[in-house]
N, C-alpha and C. Protein backbone atom coordinates (compact mmCIF):
# COMPACT_ATOMS: atom_id res chain seq x y z
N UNK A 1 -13.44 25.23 32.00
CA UNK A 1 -12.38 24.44 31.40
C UNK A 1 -12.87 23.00 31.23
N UNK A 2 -12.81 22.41 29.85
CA UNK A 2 -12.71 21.47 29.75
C UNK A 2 -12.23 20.30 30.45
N UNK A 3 -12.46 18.86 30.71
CA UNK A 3 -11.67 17.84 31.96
C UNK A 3 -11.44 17.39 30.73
N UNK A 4 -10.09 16.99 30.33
CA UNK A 4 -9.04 15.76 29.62
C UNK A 4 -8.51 15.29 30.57
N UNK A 5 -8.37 13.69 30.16
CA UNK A 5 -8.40 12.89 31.07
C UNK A 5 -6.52 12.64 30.60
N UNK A 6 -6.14 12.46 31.52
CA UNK A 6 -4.58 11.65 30.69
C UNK A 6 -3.89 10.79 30.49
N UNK A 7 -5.06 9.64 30.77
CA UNK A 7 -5.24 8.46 30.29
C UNK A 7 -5.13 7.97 28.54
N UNK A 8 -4.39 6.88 28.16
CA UNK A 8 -4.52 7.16 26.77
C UNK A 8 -5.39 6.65 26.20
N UNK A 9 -6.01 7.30 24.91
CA UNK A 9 -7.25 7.25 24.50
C UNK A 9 -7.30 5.88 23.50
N UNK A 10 -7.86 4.64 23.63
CA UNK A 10 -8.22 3.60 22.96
C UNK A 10 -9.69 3.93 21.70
N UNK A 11 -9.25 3.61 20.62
CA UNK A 11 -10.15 3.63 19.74
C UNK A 11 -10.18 2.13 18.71
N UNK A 12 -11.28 1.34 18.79
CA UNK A 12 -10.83 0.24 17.56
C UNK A 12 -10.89 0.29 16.27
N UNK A 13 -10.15 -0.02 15.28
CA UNK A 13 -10.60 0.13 13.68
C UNK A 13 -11.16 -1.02 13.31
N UNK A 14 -12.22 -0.86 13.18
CA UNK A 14 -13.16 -2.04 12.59
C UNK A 14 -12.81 -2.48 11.08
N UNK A 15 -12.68 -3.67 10.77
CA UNK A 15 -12.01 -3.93 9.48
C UNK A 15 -10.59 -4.01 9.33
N UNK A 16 -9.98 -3.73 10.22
CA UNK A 16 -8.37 -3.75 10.08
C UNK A 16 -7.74 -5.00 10.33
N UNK A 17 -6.90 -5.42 9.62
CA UNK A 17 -5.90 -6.60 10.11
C UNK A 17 -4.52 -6.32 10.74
N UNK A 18 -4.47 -6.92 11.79
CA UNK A 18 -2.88 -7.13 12.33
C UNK A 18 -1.48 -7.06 11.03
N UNK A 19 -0.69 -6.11 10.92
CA UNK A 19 0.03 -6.21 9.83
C UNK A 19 1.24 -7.42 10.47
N UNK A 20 1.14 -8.17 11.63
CA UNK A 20 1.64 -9.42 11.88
C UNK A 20 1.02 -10.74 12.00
N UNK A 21 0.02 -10.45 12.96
CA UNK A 21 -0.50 -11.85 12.83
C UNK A 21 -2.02 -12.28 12.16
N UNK A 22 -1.83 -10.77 11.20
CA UNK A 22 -3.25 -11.23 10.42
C UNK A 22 -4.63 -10.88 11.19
N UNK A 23 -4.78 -10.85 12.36
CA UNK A 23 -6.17 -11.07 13.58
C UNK A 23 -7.12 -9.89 12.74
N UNK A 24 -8.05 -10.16 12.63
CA UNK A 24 -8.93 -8.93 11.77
C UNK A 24 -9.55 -8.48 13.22
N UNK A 25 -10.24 -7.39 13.11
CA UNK A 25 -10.52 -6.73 14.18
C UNK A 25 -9.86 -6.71 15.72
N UNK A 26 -8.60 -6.70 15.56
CA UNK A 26 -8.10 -6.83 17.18
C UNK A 26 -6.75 -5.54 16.75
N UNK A 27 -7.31 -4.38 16.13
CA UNK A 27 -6.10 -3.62 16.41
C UNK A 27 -6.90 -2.16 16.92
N UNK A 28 -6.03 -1.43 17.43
CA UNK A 28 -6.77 -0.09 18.23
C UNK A 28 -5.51 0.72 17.84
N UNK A 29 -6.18 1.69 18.12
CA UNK A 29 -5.43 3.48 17.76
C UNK A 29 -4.91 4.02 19.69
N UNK A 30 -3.93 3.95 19.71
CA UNK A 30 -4.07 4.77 20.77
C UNK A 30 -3.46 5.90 20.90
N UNK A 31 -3.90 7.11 21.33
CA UNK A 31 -3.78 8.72 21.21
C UNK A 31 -2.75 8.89 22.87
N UNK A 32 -2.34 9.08 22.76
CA UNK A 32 -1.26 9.70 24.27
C UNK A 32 -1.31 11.30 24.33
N UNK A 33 -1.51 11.68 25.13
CA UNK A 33 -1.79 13.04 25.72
C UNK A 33 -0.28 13.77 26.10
N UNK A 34 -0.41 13.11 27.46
CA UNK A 34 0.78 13.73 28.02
C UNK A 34 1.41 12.74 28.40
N UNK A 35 2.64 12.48 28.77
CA UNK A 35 3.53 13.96 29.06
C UNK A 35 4.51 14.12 27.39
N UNK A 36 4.43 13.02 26.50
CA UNK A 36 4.74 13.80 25.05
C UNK A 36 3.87 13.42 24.16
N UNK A 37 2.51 14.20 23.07
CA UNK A 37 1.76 13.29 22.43
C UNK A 37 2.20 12.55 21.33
N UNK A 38 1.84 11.03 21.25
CA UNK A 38 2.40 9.91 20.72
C UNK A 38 1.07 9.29 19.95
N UNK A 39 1.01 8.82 18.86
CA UNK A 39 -0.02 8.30 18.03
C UNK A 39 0.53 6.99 17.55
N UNK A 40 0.14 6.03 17.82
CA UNK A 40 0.33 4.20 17.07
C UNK A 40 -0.86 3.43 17.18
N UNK A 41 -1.00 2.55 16.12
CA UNK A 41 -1.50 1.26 16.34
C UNK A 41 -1.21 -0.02 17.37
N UNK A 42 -2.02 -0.65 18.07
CA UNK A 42 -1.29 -1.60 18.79
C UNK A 42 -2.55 -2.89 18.41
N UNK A 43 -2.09 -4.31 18.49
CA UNK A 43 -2.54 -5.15 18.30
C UNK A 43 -3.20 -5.63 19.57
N UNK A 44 -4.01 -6.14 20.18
CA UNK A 44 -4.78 -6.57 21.17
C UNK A 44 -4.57 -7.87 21.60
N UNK A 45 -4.05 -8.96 19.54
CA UNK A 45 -3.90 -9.99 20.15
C UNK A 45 -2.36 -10.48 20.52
N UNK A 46 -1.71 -9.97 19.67
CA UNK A 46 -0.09 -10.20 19.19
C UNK A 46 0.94 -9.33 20.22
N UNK A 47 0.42 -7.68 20.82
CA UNK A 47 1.12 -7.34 21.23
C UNK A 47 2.18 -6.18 19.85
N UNK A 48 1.93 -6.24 18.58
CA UNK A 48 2.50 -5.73 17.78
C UNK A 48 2.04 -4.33 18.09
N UNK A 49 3.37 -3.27 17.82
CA UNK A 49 2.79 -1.86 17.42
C UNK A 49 3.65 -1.04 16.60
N UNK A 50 3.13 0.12 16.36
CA UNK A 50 2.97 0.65 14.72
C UNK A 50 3.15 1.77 14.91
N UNK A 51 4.26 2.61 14.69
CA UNK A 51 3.81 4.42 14.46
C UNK A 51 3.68 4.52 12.79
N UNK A 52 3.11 5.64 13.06
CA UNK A 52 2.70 6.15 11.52
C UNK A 52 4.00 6.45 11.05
N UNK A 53 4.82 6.31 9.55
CA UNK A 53 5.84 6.55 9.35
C UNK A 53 6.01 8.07 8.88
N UNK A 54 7.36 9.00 9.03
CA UNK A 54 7.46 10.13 9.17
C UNK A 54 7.43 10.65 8.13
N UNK A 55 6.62 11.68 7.69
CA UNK A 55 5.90 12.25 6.19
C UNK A 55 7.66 12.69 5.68
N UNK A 56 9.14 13.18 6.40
CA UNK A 56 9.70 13.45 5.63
C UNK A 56 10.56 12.10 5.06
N UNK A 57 10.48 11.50 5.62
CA UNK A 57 10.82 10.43 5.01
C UNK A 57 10.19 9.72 3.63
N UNK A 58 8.57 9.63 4.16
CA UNK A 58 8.34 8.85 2.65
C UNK A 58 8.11 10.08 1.65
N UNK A 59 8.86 11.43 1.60
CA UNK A 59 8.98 12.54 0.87
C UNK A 59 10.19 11.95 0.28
N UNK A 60 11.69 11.58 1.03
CA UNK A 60 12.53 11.79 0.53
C UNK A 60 12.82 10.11 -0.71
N UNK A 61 12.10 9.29 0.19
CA UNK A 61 12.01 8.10 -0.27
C UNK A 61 11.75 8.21 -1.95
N UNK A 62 9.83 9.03 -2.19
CA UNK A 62 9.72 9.01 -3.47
C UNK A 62 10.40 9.75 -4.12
N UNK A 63 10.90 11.05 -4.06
CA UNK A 63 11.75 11.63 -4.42
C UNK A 63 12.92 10.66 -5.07
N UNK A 64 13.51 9.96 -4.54
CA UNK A 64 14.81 8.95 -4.83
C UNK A 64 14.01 7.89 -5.75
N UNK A 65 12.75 7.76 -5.68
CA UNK A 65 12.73 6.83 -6.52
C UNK A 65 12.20 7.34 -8.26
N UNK A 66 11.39 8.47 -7.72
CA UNK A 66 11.48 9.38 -8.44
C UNK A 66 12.23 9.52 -9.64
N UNK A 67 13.53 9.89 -9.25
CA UNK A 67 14.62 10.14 -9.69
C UNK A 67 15.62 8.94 -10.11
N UNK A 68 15.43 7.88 -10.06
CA UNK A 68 15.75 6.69 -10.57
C UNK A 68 14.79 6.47 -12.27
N UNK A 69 13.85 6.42 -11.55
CA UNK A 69 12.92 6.77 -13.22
C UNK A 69 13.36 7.60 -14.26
N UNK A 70 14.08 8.68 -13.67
CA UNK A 70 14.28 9.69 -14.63
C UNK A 70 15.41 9.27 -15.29
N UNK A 71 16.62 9.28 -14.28
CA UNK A 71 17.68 8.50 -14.91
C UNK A 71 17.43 7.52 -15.77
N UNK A 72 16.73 6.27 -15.72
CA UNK A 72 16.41 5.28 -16.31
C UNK A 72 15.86 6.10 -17.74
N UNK A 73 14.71 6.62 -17.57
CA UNK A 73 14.37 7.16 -19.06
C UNK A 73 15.50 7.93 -19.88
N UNK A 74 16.63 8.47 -19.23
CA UNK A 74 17.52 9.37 -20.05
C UNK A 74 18.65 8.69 -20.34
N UNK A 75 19.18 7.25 -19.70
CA UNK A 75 20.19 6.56 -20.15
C UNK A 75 19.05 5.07 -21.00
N UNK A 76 18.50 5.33 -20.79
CA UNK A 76 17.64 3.87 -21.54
C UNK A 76 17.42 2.49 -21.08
N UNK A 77 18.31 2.61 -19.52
CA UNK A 77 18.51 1.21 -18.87
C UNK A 77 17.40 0.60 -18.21
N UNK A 78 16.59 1.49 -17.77
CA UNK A 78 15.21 0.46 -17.94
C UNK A 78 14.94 -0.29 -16.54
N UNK A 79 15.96 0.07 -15.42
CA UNK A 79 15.90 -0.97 -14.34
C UNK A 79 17.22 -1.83 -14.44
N UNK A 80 18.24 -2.37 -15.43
CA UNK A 80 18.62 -3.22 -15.55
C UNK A 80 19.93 -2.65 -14.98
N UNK A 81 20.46 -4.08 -14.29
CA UNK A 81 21.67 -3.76 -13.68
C UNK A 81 22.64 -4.54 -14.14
N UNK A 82 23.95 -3.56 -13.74
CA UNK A 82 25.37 -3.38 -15.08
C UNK A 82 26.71 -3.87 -13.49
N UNK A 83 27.04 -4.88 -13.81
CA UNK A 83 27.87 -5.38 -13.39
C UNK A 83 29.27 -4.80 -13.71
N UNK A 84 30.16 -4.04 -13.10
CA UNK A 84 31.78 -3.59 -14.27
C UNK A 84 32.87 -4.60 -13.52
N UNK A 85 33.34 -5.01 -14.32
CA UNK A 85 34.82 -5.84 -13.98
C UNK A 85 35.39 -4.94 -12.84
């Protein structure tokens, strides 16, 4: 049997910027094992962290926007917004 440790696993992304305080190279991946596995970014210098956002979400997201386009092409409005008394 394999030894996993269950400690959580630190990895750095070289090239990455802090999506807060900008810091280029000060963000890491960290992998969580047990006791539920958990995947985020965390910042080293800021303290900021990050989960990956949930695939059904940015499904339902484009979908809706999707579908705004369509509307737009079949009434002709183009984006533009209609104020009614």
């Amino acid at each position: 049997m394999r030894y996993q440790s269950e400690a959580p696993k630190r990895r750095f992304l070289a090239g990455v910027s802090c999506p807060k305080c900008q810091q280029m190279d000060a963000v890491v991946q960290v992998n969580i094992v047990t006791p539920v596995p958990d995947e985020y970014i965390e910042c080293t210098q800021c303290g900021h962290r990050e989960h990956r956002p949930d695939p059904n979400v940015i499904s339902a997201k484009n979908h809706a926007e999707d579908q705004l386009i369509r509307d737009a092409m079949v009434t002709g409005t183009s984006g533009t917004v209609k104020f009614k008394p």
